[in-house]
C-alpha atoms as a PDB file:
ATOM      1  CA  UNK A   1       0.000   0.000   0.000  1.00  0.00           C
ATOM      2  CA  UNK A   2       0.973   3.333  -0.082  1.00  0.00           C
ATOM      3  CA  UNK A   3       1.185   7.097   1.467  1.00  0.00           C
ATOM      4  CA  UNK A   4      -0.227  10.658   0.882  1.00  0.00           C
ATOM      5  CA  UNK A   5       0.372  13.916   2.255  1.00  0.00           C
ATOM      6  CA  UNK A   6      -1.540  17.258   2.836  1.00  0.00           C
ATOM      7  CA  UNK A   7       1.169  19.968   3.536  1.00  0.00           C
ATOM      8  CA  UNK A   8      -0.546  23.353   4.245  1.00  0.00           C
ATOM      9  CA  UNK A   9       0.990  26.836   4.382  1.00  0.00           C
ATOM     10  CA  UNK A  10      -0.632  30.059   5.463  1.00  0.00           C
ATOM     11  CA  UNK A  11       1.018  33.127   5.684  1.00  0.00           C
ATOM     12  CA  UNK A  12      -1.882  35.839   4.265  1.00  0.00           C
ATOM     13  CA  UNK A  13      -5.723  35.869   5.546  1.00  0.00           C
ATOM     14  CA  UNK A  14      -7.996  36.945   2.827  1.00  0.00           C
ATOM     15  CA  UNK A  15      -9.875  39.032   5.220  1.00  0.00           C
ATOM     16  CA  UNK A  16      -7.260  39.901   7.692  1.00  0.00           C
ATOM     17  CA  UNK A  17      -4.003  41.414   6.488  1.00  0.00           C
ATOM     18  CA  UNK A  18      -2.823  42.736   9.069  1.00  0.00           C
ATOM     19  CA  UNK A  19      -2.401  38.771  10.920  1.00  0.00           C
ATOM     20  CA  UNK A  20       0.025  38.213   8.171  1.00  0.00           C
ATOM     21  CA  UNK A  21       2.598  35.867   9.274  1.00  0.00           C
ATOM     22  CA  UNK A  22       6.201  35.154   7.253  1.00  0.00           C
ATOM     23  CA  UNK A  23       7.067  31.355   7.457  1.00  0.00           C
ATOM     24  CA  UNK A  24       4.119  29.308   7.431  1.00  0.00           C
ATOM     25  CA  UNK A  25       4.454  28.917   3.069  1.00  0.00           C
ATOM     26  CA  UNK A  26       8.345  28.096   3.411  1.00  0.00           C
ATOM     27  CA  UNK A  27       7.041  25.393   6.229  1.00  0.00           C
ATOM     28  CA  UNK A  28       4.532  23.755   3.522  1.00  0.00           C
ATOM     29  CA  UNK A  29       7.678  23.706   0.886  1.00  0.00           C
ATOM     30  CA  UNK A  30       9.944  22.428   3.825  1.00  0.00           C
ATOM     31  CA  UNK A  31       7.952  19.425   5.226  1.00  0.00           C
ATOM     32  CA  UNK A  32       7.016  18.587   1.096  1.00  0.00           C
ATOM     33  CA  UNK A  33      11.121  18.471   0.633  1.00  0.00           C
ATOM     34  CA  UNK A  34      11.556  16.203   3.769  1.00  0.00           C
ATOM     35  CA  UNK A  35       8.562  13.795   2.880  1.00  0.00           C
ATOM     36  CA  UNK A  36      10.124  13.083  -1.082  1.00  0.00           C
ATOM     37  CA  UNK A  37      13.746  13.293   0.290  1.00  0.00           C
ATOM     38  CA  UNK A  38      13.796  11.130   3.615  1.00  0.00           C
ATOM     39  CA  UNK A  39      10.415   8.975   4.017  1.00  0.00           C
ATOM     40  CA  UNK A  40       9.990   7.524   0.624  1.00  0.00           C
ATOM     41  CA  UNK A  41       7.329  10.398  -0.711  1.00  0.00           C
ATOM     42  CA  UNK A  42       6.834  10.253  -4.623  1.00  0.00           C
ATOM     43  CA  UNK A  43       5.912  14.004  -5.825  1.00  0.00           C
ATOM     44  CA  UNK A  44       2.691  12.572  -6.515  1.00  0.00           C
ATOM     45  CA  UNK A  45       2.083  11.621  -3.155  1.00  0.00           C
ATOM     46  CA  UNK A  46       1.922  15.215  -1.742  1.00  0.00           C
ATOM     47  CA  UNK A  47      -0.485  18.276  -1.840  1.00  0.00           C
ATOM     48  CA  UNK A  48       0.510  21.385  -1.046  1.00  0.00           C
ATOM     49  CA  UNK A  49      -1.565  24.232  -0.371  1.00  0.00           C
ATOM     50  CA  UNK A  50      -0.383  27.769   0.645  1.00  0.00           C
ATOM     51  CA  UNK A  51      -1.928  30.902   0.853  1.00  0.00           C
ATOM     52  CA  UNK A  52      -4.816  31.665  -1.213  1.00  0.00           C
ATOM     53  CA  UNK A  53      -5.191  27.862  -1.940  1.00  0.00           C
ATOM     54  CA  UNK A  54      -5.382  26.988   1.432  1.00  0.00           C
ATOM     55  CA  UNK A  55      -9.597  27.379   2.319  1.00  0.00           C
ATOM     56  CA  UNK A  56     -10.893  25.800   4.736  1.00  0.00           C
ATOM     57  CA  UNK A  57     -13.294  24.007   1.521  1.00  0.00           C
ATOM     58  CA  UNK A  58      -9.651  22.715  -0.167  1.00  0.00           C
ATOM     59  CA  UNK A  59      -8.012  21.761   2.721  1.00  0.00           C
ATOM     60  CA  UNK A  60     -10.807  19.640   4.128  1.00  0.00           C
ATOM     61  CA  UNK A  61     -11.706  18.603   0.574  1.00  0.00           C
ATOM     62  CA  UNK A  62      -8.041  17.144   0.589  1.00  0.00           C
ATOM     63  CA  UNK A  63      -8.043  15.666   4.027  1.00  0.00           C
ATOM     64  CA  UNK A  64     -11.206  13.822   3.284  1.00  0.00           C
ATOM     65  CA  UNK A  65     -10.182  12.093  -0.164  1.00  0.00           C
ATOM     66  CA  UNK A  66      -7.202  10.927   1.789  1.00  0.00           C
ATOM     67  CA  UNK A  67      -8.948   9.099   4.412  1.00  0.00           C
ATOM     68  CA  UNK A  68     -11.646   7.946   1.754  1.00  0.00           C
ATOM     69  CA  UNK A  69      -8.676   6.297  -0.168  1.00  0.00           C
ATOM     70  CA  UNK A  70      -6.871   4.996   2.678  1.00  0.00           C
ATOM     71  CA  UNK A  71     -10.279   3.418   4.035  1.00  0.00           C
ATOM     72  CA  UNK A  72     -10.716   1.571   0.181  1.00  0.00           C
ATOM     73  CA  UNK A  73      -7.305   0.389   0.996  1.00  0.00           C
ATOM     74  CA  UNK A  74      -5.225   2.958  -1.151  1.00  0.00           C
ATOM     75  CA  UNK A  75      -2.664   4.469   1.932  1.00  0.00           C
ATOM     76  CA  UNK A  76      -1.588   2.883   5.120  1.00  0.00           C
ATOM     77  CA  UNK A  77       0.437   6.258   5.720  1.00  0.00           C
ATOM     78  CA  UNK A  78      -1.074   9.285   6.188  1.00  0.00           C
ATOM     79  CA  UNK A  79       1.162  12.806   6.991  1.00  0.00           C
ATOM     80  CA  UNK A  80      -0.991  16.357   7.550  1.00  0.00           C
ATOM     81  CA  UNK A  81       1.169  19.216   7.841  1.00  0.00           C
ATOM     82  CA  UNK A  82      -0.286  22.580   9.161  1.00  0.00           C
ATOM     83  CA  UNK A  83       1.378  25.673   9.566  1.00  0.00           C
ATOM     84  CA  UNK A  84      -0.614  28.821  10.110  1.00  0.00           C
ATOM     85  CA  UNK A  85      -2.624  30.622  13.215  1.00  0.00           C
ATOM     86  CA  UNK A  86      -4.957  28.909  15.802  1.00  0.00           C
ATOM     87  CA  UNK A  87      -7.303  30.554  17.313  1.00  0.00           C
ATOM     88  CA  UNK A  88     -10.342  28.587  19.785  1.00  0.00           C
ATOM     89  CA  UNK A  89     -13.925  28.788  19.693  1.00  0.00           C
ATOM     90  CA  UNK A  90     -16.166  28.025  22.562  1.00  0.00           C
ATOM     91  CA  UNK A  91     -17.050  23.782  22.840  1.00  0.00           C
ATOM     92  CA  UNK A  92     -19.359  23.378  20.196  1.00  0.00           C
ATOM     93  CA  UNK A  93     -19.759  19.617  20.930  1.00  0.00           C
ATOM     94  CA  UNK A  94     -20.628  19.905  24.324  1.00  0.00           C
ATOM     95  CA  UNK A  95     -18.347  17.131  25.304  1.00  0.00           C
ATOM     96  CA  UNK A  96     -17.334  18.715  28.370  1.00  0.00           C
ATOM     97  CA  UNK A  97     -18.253  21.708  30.731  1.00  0.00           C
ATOM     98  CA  UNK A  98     -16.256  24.589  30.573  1.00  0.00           C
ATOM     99  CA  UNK A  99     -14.106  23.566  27.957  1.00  0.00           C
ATOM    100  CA  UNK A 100     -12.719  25.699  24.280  1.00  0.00           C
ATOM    101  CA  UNK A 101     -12.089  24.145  21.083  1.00  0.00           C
ATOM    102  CA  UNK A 102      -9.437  24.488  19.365  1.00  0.00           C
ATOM    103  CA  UNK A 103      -9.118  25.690  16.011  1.00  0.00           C
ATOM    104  CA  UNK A 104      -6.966  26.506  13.077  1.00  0.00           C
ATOM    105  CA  UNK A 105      -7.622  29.626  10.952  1.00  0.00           C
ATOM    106  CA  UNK A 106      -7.881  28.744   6.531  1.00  0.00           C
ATOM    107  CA  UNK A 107      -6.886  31.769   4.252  1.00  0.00           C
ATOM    108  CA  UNK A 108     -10.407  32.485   3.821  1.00  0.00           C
ATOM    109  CA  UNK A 109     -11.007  32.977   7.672  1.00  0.00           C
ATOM    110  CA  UNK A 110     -13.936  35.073   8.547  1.00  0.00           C
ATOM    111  CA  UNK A 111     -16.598  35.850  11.341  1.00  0.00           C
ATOM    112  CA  UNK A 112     -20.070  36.420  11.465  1.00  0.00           C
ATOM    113  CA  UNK A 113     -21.570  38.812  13.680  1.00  0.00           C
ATOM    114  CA  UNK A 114     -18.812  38.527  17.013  1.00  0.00           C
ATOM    115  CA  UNK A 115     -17.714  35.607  16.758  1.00  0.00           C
ATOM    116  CA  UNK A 116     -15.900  32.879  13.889  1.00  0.00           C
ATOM    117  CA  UNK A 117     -17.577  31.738  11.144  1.00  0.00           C
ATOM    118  CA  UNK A 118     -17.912  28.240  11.377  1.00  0.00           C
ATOM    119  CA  UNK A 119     -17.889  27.984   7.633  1.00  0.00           C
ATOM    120  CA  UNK A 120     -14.566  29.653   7.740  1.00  0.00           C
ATOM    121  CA  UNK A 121     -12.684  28.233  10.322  1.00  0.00           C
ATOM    122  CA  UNK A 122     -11.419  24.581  11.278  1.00  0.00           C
ATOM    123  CA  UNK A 123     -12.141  23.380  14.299  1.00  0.00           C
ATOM    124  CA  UNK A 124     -10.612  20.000  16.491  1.00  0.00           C
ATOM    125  CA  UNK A 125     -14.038  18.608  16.370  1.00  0.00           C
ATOM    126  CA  UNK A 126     -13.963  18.388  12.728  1.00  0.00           C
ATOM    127  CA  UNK A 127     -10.381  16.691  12.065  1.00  0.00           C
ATOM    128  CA  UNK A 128     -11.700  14.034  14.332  1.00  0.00           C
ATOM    129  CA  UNK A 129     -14.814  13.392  13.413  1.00  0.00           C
ATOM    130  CA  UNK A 130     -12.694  12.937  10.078  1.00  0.00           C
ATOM    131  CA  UNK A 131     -10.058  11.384  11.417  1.00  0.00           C
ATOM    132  CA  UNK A 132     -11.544   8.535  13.906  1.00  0.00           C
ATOM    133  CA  UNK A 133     -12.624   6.833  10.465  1.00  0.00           C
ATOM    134  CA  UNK A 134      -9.548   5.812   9.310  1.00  0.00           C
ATOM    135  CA  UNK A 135      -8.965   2.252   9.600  1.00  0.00           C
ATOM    136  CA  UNK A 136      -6.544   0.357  12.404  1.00  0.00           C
ATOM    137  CA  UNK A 137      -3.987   0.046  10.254  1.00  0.00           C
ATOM    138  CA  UNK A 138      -3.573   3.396   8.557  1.00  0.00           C
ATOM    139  CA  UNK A 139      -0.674   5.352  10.322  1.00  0.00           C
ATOM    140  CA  UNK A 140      -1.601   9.167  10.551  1.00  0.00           C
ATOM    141  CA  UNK A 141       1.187  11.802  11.501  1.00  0.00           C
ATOM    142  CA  UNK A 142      -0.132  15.162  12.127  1.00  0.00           C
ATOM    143  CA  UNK A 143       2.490  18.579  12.814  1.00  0.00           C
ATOM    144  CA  UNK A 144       0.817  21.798  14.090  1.00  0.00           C
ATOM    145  CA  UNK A 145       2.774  24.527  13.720  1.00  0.00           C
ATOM    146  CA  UNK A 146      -0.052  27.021  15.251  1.00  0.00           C
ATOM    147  CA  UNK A 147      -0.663  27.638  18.779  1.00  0.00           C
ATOM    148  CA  UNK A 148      -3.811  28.223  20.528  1.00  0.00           C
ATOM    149  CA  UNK A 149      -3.740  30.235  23.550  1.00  0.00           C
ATOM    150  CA  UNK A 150      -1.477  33.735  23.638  1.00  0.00           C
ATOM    151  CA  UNK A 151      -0.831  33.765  27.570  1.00  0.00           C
ATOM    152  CA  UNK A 152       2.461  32.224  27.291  1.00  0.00           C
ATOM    153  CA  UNK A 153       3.713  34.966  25.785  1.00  0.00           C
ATOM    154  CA  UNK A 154       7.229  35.784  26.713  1.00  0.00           C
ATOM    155  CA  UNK A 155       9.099  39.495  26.198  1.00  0.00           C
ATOM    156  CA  UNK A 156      11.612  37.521  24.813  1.00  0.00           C
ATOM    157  CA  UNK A 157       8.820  36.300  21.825  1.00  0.00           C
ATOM    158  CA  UNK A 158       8.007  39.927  20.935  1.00  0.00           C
ATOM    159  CA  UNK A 159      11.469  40.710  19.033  1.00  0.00           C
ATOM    160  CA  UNK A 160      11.354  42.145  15.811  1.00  0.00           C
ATOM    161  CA  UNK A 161      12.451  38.761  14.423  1.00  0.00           C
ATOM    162  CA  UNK A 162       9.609  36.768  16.004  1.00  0.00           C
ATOM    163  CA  UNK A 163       5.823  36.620  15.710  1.00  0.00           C
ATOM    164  CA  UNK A 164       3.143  34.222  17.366  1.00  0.00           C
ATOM    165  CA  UNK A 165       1.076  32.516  15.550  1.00  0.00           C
ATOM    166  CA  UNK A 166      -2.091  33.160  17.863  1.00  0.00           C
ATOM    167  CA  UNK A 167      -5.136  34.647  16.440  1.00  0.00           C
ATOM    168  CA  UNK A 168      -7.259  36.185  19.268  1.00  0.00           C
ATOM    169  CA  UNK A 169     -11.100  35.391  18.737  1.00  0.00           C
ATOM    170  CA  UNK A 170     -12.509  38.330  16.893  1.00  0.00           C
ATOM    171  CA  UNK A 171     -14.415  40.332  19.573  1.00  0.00           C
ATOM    172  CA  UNK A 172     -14.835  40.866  22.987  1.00  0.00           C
ATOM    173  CA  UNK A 173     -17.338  38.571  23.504  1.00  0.00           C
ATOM    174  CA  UNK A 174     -16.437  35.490  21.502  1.00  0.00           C
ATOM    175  CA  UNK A 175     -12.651  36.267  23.748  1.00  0.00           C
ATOM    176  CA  UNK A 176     -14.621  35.849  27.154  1.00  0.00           C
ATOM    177  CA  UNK A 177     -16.713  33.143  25.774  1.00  0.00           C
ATOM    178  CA  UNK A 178     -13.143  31.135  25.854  1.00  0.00           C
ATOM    179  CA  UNK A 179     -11.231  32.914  28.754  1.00  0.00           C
ATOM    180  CA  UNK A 180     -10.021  30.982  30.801  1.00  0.00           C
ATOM    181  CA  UNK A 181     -11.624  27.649  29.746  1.00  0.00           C
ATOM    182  CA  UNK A 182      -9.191  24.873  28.853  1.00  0.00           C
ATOM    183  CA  UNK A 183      -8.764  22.087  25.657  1.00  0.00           C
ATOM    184  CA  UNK A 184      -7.108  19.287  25.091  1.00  0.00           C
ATOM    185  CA  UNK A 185      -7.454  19.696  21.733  1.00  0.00           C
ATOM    186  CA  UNK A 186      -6.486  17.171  19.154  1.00  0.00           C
ATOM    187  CA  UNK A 187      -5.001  15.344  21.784  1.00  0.00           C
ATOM    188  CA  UNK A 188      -7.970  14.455  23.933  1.00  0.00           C
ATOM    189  CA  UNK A 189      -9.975  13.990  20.608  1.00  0.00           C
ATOM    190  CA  UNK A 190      -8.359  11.216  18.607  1.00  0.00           C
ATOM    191  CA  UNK A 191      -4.311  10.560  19.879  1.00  0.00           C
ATOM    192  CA  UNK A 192      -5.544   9.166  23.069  1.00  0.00           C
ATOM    193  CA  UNK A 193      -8.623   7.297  20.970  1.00  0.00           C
ATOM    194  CA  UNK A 194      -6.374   5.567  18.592  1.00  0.00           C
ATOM    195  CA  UNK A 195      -2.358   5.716  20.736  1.00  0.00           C
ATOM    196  CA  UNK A 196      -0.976   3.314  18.182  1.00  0.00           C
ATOM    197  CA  UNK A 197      -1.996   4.737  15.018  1.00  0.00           C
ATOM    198  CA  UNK A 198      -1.969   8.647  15.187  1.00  0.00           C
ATOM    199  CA  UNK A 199       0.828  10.769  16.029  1.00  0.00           C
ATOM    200  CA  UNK A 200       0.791  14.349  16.778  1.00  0.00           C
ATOM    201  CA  UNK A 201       3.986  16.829  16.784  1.00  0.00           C
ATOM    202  CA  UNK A 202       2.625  20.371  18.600  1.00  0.00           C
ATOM    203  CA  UNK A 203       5.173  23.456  17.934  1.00  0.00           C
ATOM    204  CA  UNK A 204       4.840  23.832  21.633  1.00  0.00           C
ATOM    205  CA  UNK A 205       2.292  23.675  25.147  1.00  0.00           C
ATOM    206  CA  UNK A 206      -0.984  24.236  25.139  1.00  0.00           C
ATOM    207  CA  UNK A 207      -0.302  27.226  27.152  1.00  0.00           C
ATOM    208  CA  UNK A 208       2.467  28.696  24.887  1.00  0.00           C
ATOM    209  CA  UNK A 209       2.708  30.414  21.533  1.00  0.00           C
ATOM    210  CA  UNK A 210       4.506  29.171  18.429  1.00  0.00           C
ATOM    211  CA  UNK A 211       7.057  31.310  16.956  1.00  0.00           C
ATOM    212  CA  UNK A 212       7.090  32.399  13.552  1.00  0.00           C
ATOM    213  CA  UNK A 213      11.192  33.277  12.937  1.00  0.00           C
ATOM    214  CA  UNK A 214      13.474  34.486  11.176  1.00  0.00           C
ATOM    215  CA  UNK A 215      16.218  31.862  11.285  1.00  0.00           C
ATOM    216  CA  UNK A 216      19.289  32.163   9.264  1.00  0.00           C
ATOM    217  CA  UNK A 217      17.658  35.087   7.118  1.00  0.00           C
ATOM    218  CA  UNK A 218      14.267  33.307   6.167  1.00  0.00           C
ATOM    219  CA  UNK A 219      11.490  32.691   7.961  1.00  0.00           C
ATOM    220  CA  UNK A 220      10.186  29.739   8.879  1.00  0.00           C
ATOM    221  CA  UNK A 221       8.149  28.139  11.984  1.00  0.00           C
ATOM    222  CA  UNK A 222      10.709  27.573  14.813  1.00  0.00           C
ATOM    223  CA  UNK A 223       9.919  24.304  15.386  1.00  0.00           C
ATOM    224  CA  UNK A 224       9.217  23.049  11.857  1.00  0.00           C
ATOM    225  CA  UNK A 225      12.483  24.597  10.971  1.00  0.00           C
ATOM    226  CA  UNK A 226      14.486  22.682  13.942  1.00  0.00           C
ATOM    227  CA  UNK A 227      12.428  19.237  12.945  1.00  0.00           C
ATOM    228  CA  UNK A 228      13.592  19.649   9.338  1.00  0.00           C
ATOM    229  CA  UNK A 229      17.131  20.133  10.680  1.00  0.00           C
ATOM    230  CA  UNK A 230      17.331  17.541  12.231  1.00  0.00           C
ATOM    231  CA  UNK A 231      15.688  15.220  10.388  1.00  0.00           C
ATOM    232  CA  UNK A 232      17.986  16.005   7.754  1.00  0.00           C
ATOM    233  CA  UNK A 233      21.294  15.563   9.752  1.00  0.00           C
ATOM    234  CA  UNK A 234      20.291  12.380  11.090  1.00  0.00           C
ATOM    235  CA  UNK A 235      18.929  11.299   7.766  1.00  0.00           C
ATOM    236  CA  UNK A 236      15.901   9.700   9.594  1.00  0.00           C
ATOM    237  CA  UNK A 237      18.293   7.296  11.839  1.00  0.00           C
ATOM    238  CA  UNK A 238      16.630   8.436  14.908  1.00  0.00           C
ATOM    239  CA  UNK A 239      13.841   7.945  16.750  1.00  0.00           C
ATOM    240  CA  UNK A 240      10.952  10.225  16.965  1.00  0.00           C
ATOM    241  CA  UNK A 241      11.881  10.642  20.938  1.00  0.00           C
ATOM    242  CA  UNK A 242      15.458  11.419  19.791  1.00  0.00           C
ATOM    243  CA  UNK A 243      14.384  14.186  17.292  1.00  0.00           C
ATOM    244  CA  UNK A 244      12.421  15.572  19.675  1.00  0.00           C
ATOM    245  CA  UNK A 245      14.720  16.011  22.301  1.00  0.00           C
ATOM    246  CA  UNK A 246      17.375  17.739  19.703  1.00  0.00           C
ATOM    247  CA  UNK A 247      14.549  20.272  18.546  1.00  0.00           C
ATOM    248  CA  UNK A 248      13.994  21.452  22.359  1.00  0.00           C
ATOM    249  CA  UNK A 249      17.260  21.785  22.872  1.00  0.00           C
ATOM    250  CA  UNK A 250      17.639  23.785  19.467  1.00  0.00           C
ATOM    251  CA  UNK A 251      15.314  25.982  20.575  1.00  0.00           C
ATOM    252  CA  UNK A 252      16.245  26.334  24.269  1.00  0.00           C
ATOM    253  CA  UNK A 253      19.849  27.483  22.482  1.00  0.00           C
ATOM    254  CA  UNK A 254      18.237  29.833  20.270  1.00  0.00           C
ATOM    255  CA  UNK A 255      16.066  31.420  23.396  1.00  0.00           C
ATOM    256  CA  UNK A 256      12.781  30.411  22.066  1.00  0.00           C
ATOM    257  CA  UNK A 257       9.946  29.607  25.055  1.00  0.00           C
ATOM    258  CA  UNK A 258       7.896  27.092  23.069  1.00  0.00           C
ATOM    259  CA  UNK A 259       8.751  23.390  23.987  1.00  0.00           C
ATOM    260  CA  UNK A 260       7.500  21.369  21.305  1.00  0.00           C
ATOM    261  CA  UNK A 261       5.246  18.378  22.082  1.00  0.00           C
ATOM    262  CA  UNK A 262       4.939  14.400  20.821  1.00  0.00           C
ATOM    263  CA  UNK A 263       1.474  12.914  21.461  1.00  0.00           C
ATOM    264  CA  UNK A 264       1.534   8.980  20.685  1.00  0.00           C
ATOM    265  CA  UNK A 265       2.253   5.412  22.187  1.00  0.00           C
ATOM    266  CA  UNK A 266       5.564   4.177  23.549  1.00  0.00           C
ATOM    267  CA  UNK A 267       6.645   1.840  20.887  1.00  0.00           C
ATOM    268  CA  UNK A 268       5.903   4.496  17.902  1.00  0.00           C
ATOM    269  CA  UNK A 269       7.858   6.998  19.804  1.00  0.00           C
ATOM    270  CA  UNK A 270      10.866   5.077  19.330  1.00  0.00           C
ATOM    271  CA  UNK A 271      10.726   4.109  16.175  1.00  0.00           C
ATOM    272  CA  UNK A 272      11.617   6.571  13.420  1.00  0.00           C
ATOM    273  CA  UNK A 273       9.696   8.435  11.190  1.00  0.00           C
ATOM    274  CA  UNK A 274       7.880   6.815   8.001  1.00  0.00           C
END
């Protein structure tokens, strides 16, 4: 059987220019490089989608014709890629009491009235309603370079050469619908459902923000930079709990605040990647 890969990169909101981040396209081209050049990726086995590509109605469109081929028996190796802004929305599920969602903001984001437009944003609810499908033995490998709260904010994150890529819900009262209230996020929804066959690489803590850089004169995510780094000098001899532990120590060298985060089972986590 085989594999396909989503890699998505968002750096400019149709109706929000000033959130414009700087990396999250070079991210897309980055994790597309490493896929073909280290994990046995044909061209043909990737889609990338940056910037005005990147709706919520494409990326979801592409998300669901993988799983829909893996399920006919196509792909027992899924990767999704995501670089851009999170944001959250209150629980729309009503799975638990006081409790956000979190979400991750498409080029076409938009709000209606106060508060996101469902429409127009992607929530954690849908990826696993979409993603709890996928048959036992499909591996699926997520990275989320977004973050989804803005109180870990450092002074340190607020040089010129760094931006976070938080999106504050748009008003007042869709922020103290969410204030304070907590998520687990992807994690809680289908990592813990499914340990063995879904991975998830965070750019950092629930609490913290992910850094959009500029590292060696381009910019990139932090920690999608640091995990193509290292994947590359390694040449994918390592572990996934050995790249892990190089990328947070990149970063604590290169006084980021973000520690980067592996969600899946034991026996995965020390195996390497592909």
């Amino acid at each position: 059987m085989g594999r396909k890969a989503l890699c998505v990169g968002i750096n400019e909101f149709k109706n929000y220019p000033s959130a414009t981040l700087q990396g999250c396209v070079n991210d897309a081209q980055a994790m597309s490089s490493l896929l073909t050049g280290l994990t046995g990726f044909a061209d043909d086995d990737i889609s990338l989608l940056t910037d005005v590509d990147a709706t919520k109605e494409n990326i979801m469109g592409e998300l669901q014709t993988m799983v829909d081929e893996a399920r006919a028996g196509k792909h027992n190796y899924l990767v999704f890629s995501l670089s851009s802004h999170g944001t959250q929305v209150p629980d729309l599920s009503g799975d638990e009491q006081d409790a956000a969602d979190e979400a991750f903001c498409p080029h076409d984001l938009a709000q209606a009235g106060e508060v996101w437009d469902p429409e127009f944003i992607i929530t954690d609810d849908e990826l696993h309603d979409l993603f709890v499908t996928l048959p036992e033995n499909v591996l699926l490998e997520v990275f989320l370079d977004t973050c989804h709260s803005g109180t870990g904010l450092k002074a340190i994150d607020m040089l010129l050469t760094r931006r976070p890529r938080y999106m504050p819900p748009p008003s007042l009262l869709a922020f103290k619908q969410v204030e304070g209230k907590q998520s687990r996020g992807l994690v809680r929804k289908f990592i813990q459902q499914h340990p063995v066959h879904h991975i998830l690489w965070t750019g950092c803590r629930s609490d913290q923000t992910s850094a959009d850089a500029l590292i060696d004169g381009e910019w990139h995510g932090a920690f999608t930079y640091y995990f193509c780094k290292e994947m590359l000098d390694c040449g994918n001899a390592l572990s996934r709990k050995e790249v892990l532990h190089k990328i947070r120590q990149d970063l604590v060298d290169g006084h980021y605040t973000q520690v980067p985060q592996l969600e899946c089972e034991a026996t995965v986590r020390n195996r390497p990647m592909g």
